[in-house]
C-alpha atoms as a PDB file:
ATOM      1  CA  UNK A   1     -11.474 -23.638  39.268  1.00  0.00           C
ATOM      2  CA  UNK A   2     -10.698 -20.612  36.720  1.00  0.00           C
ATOM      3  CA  UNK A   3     -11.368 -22.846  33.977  1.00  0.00           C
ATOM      4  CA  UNK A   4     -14.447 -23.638  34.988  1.00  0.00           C
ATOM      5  CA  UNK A   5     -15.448 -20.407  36.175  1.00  0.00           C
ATOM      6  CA  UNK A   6     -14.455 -19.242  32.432  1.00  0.00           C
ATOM      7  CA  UNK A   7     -16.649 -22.455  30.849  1.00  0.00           C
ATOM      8  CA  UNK A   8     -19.754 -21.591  33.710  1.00  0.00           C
ATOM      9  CA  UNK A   9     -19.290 -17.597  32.286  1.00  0.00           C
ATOM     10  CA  UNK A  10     -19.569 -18.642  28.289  1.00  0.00           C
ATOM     11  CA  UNK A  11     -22.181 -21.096  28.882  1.00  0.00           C
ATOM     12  CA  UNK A  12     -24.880 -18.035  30.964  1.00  0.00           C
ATOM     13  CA  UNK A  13     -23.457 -15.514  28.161  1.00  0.00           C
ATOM     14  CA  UNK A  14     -24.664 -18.314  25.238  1.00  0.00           C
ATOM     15  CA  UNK A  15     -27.836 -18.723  27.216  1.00  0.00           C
ATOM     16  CA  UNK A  16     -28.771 -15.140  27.655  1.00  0.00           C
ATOM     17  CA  UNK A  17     -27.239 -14.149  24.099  1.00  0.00           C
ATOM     18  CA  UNK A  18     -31.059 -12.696  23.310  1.00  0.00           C
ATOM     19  CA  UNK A  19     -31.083 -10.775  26.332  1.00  0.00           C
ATOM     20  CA  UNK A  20     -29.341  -7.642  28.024  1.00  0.00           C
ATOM     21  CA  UNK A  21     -29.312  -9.639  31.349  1.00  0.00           C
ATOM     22  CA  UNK A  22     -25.936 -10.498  31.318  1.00  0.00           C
ATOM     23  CA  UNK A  23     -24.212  -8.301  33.470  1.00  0.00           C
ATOM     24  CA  UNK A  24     -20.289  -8.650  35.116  1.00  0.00           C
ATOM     25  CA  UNK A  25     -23.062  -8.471  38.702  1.00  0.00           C
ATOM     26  CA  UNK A  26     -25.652 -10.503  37.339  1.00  0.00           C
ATOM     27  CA  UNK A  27     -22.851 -13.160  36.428  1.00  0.00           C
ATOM     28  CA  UNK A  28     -20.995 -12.696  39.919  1.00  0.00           C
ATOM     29  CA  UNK A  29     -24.741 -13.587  41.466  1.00  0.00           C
ATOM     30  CA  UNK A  30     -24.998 -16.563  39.244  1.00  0.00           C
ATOM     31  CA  UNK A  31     -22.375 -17.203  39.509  1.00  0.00           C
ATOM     32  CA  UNK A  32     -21.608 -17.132  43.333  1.00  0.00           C
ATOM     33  CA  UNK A  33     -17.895 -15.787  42.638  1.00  0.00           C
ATOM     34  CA  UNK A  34     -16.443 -12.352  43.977  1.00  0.00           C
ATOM     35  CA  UNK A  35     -16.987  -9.635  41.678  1.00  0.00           C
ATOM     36  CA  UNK A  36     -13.303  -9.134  41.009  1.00  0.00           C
ATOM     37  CA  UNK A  37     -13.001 -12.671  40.213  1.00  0.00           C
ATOM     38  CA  UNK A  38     -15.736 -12.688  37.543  1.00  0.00           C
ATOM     39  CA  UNK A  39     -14.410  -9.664  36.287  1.00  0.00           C
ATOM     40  CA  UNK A  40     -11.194 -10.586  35.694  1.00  0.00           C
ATOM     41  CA  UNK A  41     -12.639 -14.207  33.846  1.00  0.00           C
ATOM     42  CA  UNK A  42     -14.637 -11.723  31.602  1.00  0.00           C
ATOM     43  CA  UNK A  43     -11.956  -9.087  30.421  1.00  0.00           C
ATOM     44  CA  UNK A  44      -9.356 -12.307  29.761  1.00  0.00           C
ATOM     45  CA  UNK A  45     -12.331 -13.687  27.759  1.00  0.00           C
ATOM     46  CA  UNK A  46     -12.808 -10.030  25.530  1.00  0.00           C
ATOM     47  CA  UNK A  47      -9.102 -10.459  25.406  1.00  0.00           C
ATOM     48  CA  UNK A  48      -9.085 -13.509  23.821  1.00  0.00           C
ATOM     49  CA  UNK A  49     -12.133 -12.733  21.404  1.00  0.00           C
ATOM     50  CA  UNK A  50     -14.591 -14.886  22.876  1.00  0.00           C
ATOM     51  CA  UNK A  51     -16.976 -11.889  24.107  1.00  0.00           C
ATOM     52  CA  UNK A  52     -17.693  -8.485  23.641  1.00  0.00           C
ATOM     53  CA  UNK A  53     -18.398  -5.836  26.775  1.00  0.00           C
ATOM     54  CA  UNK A  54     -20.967  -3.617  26.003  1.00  0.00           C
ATOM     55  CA  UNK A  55     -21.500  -0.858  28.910  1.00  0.00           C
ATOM     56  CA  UNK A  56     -25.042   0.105  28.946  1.00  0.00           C
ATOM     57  CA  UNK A  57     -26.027   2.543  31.604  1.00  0.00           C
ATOM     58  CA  UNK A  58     -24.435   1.824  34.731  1.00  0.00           C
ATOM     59  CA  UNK A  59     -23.797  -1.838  33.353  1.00  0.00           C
ATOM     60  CA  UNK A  60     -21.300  -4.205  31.880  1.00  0.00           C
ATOM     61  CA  UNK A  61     -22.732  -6.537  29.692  1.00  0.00           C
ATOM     62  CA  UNK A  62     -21.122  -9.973  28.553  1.00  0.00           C
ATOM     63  CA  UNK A  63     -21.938 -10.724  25.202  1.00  0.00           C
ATOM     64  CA  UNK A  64     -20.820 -13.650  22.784  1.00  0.00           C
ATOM     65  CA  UNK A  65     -18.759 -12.408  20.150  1.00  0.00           C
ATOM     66  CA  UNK A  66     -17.284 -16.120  18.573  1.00  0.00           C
ATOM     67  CA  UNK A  67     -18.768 -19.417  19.274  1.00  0.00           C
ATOM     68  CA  UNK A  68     -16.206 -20.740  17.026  1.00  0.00           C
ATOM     69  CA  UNK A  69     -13.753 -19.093  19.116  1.00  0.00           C
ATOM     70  CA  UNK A  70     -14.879 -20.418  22.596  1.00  0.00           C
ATOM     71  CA  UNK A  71     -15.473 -24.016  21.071  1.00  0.00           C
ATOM     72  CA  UNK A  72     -11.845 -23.864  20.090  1.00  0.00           C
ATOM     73  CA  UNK A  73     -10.257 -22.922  23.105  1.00  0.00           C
ATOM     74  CA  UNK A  74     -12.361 -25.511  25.308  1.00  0.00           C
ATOM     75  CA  UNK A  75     -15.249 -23.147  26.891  1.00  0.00           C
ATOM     76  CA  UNK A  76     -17.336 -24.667  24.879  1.00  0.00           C
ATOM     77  CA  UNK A  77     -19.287 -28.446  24.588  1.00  0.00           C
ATOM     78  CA  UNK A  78     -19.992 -29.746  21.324  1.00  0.00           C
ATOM     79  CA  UNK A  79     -23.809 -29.161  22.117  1.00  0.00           C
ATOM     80  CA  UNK A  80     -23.592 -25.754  21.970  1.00  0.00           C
ATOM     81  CA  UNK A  81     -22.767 -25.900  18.155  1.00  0.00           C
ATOM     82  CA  UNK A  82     -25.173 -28.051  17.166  1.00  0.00           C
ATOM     83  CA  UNK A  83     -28.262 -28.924  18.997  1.00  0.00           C
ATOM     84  CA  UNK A  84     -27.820 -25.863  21.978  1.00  0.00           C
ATOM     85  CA  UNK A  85     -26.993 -23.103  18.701  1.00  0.00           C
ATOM     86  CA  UNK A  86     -30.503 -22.072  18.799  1.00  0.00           C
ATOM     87  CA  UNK A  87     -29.495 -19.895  21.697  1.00  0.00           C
ATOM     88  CA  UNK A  88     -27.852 -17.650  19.347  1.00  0.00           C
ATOM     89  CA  UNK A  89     -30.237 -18.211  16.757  1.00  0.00           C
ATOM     90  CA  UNK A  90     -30.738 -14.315  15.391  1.00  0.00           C
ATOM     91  CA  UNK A  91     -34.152 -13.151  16.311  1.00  0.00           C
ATOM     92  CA  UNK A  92     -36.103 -10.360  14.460  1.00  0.00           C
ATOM     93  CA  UNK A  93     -37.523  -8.925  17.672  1.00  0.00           C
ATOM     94  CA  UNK A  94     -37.378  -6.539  20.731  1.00  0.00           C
ATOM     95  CA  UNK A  95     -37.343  -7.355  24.363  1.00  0.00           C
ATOM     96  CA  UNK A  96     -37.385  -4.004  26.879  1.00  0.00           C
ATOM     97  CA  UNK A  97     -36.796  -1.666  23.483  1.00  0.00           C
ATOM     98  CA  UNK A  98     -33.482  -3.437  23.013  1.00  0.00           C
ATOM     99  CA  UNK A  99     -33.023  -5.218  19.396  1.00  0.00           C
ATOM    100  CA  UNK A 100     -32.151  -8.894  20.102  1.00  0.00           C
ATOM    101  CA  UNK A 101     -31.290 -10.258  16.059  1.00  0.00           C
ATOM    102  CA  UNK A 102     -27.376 -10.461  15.811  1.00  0.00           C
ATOM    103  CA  UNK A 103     -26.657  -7.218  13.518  1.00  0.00           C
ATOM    104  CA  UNK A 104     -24.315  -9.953  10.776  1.00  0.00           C
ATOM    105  CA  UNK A 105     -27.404 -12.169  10.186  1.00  0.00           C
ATOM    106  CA  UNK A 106     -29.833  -9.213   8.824  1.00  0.00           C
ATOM    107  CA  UNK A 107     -29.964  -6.822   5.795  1.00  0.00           C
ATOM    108  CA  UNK A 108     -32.046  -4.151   4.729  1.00  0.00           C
ATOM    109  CA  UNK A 109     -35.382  -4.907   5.090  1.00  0.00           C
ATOM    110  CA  UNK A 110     -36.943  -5.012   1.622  1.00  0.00           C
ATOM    111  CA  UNK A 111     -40.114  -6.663   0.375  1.00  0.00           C
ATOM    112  CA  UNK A 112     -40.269 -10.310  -0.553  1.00  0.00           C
ATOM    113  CA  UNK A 113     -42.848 -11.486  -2.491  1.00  0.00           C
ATOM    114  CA  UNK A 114     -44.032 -15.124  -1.736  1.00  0.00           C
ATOM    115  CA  UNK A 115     -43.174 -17.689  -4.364  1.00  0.00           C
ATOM    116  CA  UNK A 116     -44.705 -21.405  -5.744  1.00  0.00           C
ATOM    117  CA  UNK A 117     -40.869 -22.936  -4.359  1.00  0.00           C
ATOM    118  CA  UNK A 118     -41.537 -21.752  -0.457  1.00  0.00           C
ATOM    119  CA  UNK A 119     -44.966 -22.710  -0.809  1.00  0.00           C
ATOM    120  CA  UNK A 120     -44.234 -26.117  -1.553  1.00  0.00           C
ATOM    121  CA  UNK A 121     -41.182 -26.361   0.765  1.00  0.00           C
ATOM    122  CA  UNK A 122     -43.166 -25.648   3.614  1.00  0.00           C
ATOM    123  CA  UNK A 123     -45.784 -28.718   2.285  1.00  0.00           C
ATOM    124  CA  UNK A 124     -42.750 -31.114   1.989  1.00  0.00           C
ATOM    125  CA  UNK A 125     -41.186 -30.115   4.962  1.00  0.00           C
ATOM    126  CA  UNK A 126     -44.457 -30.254   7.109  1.00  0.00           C
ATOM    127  CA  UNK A 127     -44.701 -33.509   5.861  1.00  0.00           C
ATOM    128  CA  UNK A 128     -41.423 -34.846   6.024  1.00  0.00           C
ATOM    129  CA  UNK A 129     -41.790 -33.540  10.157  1.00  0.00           C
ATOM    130  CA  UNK A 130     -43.390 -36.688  10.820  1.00  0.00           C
ATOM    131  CA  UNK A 131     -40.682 -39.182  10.129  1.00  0.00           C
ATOM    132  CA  UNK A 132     -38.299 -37.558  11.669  1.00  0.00           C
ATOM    133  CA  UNK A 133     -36.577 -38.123  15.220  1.00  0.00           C
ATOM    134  CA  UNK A 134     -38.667 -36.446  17.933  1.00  0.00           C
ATOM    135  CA  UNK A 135     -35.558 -34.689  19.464  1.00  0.00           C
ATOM    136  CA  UNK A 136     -34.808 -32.958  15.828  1.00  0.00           C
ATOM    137  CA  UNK A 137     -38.893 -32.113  15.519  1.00  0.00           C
ATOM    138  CA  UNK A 138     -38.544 -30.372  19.092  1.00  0.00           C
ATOM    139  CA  UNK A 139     -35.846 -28.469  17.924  1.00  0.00           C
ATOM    140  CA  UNK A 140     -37.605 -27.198  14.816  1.00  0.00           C
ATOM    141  CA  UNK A 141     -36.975 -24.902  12.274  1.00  0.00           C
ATOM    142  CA  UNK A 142     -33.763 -23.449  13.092  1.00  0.00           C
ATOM    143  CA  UNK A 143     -31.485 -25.558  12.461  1.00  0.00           C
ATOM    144  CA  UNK A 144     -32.942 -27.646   9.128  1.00  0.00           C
ATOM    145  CA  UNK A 145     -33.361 -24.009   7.882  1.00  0.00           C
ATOM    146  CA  UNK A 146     -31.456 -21.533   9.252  1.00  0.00           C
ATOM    147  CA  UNK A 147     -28.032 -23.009   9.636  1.00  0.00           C
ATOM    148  CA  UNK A 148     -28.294 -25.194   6.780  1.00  0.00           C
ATOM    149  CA  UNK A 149     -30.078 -23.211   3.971  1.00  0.00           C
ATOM    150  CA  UNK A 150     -29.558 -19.606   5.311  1.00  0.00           C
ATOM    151  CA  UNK A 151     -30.912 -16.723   2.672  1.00  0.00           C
ATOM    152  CA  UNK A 152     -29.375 -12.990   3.411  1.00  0.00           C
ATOM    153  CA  UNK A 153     -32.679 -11.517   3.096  1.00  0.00           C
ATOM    154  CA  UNK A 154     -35.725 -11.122   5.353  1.00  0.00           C
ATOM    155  CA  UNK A 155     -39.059 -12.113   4.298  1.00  0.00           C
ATOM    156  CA  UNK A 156     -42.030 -10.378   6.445  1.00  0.00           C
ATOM    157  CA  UNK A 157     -43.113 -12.051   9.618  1.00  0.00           C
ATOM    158  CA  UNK A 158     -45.313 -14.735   9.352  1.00  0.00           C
ATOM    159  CA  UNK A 159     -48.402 -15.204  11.744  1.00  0.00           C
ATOM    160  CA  UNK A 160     -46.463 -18.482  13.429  1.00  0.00           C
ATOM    161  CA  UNK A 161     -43.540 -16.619  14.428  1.00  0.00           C
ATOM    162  CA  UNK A 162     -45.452 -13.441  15.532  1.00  0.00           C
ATOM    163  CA  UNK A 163     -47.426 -15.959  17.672  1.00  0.00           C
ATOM    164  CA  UNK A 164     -44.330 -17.471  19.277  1.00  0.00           C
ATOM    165  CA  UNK A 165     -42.404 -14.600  19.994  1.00  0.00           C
ATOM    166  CA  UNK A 166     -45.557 -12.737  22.069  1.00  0.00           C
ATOM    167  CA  UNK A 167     -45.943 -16.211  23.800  1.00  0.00           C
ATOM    168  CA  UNK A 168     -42.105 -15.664  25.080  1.00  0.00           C
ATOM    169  CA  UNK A 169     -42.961 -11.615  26.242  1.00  0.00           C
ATOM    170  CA  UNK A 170     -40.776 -10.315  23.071  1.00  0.00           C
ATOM    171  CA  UNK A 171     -41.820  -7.493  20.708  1.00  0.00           C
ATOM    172  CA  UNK A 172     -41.893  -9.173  16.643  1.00  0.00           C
ATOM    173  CA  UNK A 173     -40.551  -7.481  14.203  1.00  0.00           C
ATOM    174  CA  UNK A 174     -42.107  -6.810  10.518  1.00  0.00           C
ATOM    175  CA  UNK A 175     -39.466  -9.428   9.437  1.00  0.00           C
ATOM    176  CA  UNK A 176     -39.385 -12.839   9.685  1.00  0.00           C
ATOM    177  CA  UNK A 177     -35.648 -14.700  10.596  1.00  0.00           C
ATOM    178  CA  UNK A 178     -33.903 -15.166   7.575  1.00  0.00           C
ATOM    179  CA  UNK A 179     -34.412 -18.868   6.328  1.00  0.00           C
ATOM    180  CA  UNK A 180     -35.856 -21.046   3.614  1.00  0.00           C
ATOM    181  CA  UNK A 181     -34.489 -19.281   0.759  1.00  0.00           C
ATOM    182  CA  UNK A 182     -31.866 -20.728  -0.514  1.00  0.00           C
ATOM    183  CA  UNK A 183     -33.326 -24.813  -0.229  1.00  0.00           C
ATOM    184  CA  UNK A 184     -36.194 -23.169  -1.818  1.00  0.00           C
ATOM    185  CA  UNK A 185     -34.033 -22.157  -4.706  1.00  0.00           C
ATOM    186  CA  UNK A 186     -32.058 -25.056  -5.140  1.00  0.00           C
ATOM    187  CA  UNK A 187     -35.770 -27.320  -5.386  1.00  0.00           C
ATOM    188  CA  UNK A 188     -36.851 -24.648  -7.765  1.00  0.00           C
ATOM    189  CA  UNK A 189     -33.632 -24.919 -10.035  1.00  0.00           C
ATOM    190  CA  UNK A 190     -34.005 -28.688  -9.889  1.00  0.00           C
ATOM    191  CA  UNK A 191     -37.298 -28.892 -11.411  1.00  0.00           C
ATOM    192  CA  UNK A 192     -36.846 -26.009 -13.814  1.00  0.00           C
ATOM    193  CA  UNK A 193     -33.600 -27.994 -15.616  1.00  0.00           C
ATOM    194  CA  UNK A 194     -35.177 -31.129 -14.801  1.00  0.00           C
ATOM    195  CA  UNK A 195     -38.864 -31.303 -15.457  1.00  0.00           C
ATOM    196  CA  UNK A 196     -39.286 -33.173 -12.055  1.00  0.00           C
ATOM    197  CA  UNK A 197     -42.186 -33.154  -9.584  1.00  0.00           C
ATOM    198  CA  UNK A 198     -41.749 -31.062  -6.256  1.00  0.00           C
ATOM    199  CA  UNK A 199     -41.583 -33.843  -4.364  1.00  0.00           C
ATOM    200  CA  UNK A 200     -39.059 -35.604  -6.688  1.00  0.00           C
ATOM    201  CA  UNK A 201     -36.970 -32.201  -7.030  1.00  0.00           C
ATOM    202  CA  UNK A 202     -36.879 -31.898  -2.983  1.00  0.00           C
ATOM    203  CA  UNK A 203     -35.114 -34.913  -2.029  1.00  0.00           C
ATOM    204  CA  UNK A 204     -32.818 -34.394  -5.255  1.00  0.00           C
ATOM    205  CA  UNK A 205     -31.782 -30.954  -3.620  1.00  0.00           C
ATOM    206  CA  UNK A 206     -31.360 -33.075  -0.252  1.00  0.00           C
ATOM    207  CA  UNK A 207     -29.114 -35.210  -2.602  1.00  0.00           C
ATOM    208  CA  UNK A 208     -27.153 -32.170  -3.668  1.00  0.00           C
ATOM    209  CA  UNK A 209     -26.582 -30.597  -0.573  1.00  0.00           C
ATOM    210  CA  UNK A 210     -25.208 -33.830   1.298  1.00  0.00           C
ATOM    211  CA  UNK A 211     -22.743 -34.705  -1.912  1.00  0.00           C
ATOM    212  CA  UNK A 212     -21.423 -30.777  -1.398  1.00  0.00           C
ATOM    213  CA  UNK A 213     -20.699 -31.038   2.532  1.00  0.00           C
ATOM    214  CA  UNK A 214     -18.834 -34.407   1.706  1.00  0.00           C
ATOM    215  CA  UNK A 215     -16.899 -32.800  -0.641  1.00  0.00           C
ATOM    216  CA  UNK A 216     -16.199 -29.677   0.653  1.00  0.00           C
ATOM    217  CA  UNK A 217     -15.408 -31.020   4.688  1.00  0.00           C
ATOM    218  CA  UNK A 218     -11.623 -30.712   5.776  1.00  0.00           C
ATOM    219  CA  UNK A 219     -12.103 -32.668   8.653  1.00  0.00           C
ATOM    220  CA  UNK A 220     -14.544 -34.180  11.757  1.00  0.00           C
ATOM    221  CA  UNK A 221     -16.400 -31.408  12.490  1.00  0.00           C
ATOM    222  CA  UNK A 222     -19.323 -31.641  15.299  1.00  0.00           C
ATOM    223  CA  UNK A 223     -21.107 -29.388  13.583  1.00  0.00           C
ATOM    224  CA  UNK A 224     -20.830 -31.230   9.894  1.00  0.00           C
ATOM    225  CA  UNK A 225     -21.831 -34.037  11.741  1.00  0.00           C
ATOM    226  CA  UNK A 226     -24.877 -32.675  12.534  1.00  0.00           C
ATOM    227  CA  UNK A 227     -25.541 -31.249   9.508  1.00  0.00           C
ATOM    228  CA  UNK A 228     -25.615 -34.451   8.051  1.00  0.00           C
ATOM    229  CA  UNK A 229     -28.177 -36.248  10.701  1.00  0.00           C
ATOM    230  CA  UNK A 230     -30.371 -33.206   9.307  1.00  0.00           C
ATOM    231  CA  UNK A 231     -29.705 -34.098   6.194  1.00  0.00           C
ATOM    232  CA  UNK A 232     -30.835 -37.911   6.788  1.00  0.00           C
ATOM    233  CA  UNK A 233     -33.732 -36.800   8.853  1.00  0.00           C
ATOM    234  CA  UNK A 234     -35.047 -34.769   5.986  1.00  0.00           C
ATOM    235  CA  UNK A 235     -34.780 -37.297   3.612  1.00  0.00           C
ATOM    236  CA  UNK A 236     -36.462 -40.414   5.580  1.00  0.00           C
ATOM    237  CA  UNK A 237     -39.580 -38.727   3.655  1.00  0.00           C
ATOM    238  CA  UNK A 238     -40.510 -38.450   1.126  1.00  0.00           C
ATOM    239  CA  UNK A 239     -36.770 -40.156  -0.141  1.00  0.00           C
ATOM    240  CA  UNK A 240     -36.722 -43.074   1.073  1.00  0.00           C
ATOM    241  CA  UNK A 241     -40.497 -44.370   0.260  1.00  0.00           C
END
């Protein structure tokens, strides 16, 4: 029963990472466990480095502090590193004045000008959306370009994202989630040395990345295995024509 109250506990703090809802009481309601119980689970977990208890106002908030951490120890299914991650996804944006992005994902917010190689990313990729799986389209964005091709700068919000984050009663930020930039980069490095097309210099960079990962894995990994179903998803067009 502790286990479980511990898994039940990681699960509602990975579900409400982008929110300040999270409370030891708003757990123990959840929850349907004595206070003291709940309590106890929560300070073992900080112990152990899974979370982080922030006290804000008369509160105790549970916040995740290392996915890797809880996966390892068994709190944790596989789903929550790979197709569940977008619950920690960082988030340039504000919900009740609180800032909901995960402070290790985001850097000073300079200007980014807009380049030919994101341009025709976005193209490909829009494309490339309609071969793929319908469970990875659902997912979107996040993880073919925030987990896999993360950048560690911010480019400004775009009108999509602004959109989407009003829809879900959150304040956007000027920025944009950091993504794109470094697939961008890669296709734009492949057709400088090259002389390819975009297209051609795309799946090449799909190529690329898939040969590193194989190369660089130590071992089955959930998550490397869903990097590479990704991978193959992103490649079914316009690589495999």
């Amino acid at each position: 029963m502790a286990d479980q109250l511990i898994r039940e506990i990681v699960r509602l703090a990975v579900e409400e990472h982008h929110t300040y809802r999270s409370t030891i009481r708003w757990l123990t309601s959840r929850l349907g466990a004595p206070y003291a119980t709940v309590r106890r689970a929560v300070y073992r977990l900080e112990e152990e480095g899974v979370v982080r208890v922030l006290r804000l106002r008369n509160e105790y908030v549970v916040k995740m502090r290392d996915m890797e951490r809880a996966y390892e120890l068994g709190y944790l299914d596989k789903a929550y590193l790979t197709y569940g991650a977008g619950f920690v996804a960082p988030l340039t944006a504000y919900k009740d004045g609180f800032y909901l992005s995960d402070e290790a994902y985001i850097t000073l917010p300079f200007k980014i000008r807009r380049h030919e190689a994101l341009d025709r990313l976005l193209e490909l990729e829009e494309k490339s959306r309609a071969a793929m799986e319908d469970a990875l389209v659902y997912i979107g964005e996040w993880p073919r370009f925030t987990l896999l091709f993360y950048r560690t700068s911010l480019q400004p919000a775009y009108e999509r994202y602004v959109e989407w984050a009003r829809r879900e009663g959150l304040e956007p930020g000027r920025w944009a989630p950091p993504a794109y930039g470094f697939l961008a980069f890669l296709i734009y490095v492949v057709r400088r040395l090259t002389g390819a097309d975009w297209k051609s210099a795309y799946c090449a960079a799909l190529r690329l990345i898939a040969e590193y990962v194989k190369e660089t894995r130590a071992g089955p990994s959930p998550t490397e295995e869903f990097v590479d179903k990704v991978l193959a998803e992103m490649s079914r067009w316009p690589c495999t024509e």
